[in-house]
Protein backbone atom coordinates (compact mmCIF):
# COMPACT_ATOMS: atom_id res chain seq x y z
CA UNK A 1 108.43 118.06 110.78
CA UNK A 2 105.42 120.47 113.16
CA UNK A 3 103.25 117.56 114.12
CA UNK A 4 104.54 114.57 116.33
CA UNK A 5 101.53 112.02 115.16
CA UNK A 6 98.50 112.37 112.79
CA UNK A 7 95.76 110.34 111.69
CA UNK A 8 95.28 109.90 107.74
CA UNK A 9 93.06 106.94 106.47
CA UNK A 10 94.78 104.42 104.66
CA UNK A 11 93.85 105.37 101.69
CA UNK A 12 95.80 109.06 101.88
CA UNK A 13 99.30 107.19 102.09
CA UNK A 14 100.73 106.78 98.96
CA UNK A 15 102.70 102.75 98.35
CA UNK A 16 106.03 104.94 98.47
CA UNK A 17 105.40 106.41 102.32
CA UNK A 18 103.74 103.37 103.53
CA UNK A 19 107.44 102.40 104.84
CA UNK A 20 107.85 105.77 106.55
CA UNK A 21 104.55 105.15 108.64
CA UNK A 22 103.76 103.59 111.57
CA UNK A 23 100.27 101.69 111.56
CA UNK A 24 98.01 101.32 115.53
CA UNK A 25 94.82 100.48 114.62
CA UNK A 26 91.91 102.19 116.46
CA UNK A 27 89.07 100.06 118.13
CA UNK A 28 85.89 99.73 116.50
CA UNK A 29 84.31 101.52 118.71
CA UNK A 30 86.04 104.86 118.28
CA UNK A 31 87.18 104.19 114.95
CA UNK A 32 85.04 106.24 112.21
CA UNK A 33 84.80 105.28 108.74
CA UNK A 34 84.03 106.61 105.56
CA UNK A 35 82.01 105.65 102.85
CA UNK A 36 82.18 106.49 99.47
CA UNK A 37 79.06 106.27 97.41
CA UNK A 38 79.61 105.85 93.31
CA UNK A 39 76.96 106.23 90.91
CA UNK A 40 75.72 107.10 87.45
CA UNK A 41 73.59 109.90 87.45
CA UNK A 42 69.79 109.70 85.91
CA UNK A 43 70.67 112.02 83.19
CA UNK A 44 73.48 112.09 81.22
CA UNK A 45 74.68 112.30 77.66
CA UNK A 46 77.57 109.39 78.29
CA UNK A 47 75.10 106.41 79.80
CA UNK A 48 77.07 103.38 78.07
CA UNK A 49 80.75 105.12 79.09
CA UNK A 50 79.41 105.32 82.76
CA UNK A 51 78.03 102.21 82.84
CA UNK A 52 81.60 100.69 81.57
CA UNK A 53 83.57 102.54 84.31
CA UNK A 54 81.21 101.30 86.80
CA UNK A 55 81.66 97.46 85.74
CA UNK A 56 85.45 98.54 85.51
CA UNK A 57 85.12 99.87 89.09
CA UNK A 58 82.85 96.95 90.54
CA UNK A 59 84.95 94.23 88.80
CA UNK A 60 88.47 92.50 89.79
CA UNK A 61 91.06 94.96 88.15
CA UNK A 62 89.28 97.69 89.48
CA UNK A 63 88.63 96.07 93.12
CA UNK A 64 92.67 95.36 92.98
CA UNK A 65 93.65 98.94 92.23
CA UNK A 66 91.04 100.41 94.93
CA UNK A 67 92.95 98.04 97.47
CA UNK A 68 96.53 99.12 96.35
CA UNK A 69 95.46 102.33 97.62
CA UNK A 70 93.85 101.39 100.86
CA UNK A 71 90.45 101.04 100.38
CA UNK A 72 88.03 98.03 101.49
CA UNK A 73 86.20 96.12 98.94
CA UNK A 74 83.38 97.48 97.30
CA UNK A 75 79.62 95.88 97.80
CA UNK A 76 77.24 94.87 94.66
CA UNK A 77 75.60 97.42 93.58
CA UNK A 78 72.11 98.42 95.18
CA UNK A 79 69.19 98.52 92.92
């Protein structure tokens, strides 16, 4: 109840506010998005659990509960 408007990405409002919200998209050109990187570090003692949450992540049931909360599709992997 102190601020009038805000801006939040998408992502930051949970499925239970989403009704409370008003949505005005911003034009690409002034509209600044993030990216979030996700990797599996070089060293690690937990390679094959990594590389299962990453196919989790990269795969349809994981792609389906990143969009529930907002976020855009994730891109293959880069080499």
């Amino acid at each position: 109840g102190e601020a009038d408007a805000g801006f939040v990405y998408r992502s930051d409002v949970t499925p239970d506010r989403v009704d409370q919200l008003q949505q005005i998209p911003i034009p690409d050109p002034y509209n600044v998005l993030a990216t979030y990187m996700a990797g599996i570090p070089s060293v690690t003692s937990q390679a094959g659990l990594a590389r299962e949450f990453m196919d989790f992540l990269l795969g349809a049931e994981g792609q389906r509960i990143l969009g529930r909360w907002g976020f855009e599709p994730i891109g293959a992997p880069e080499p």
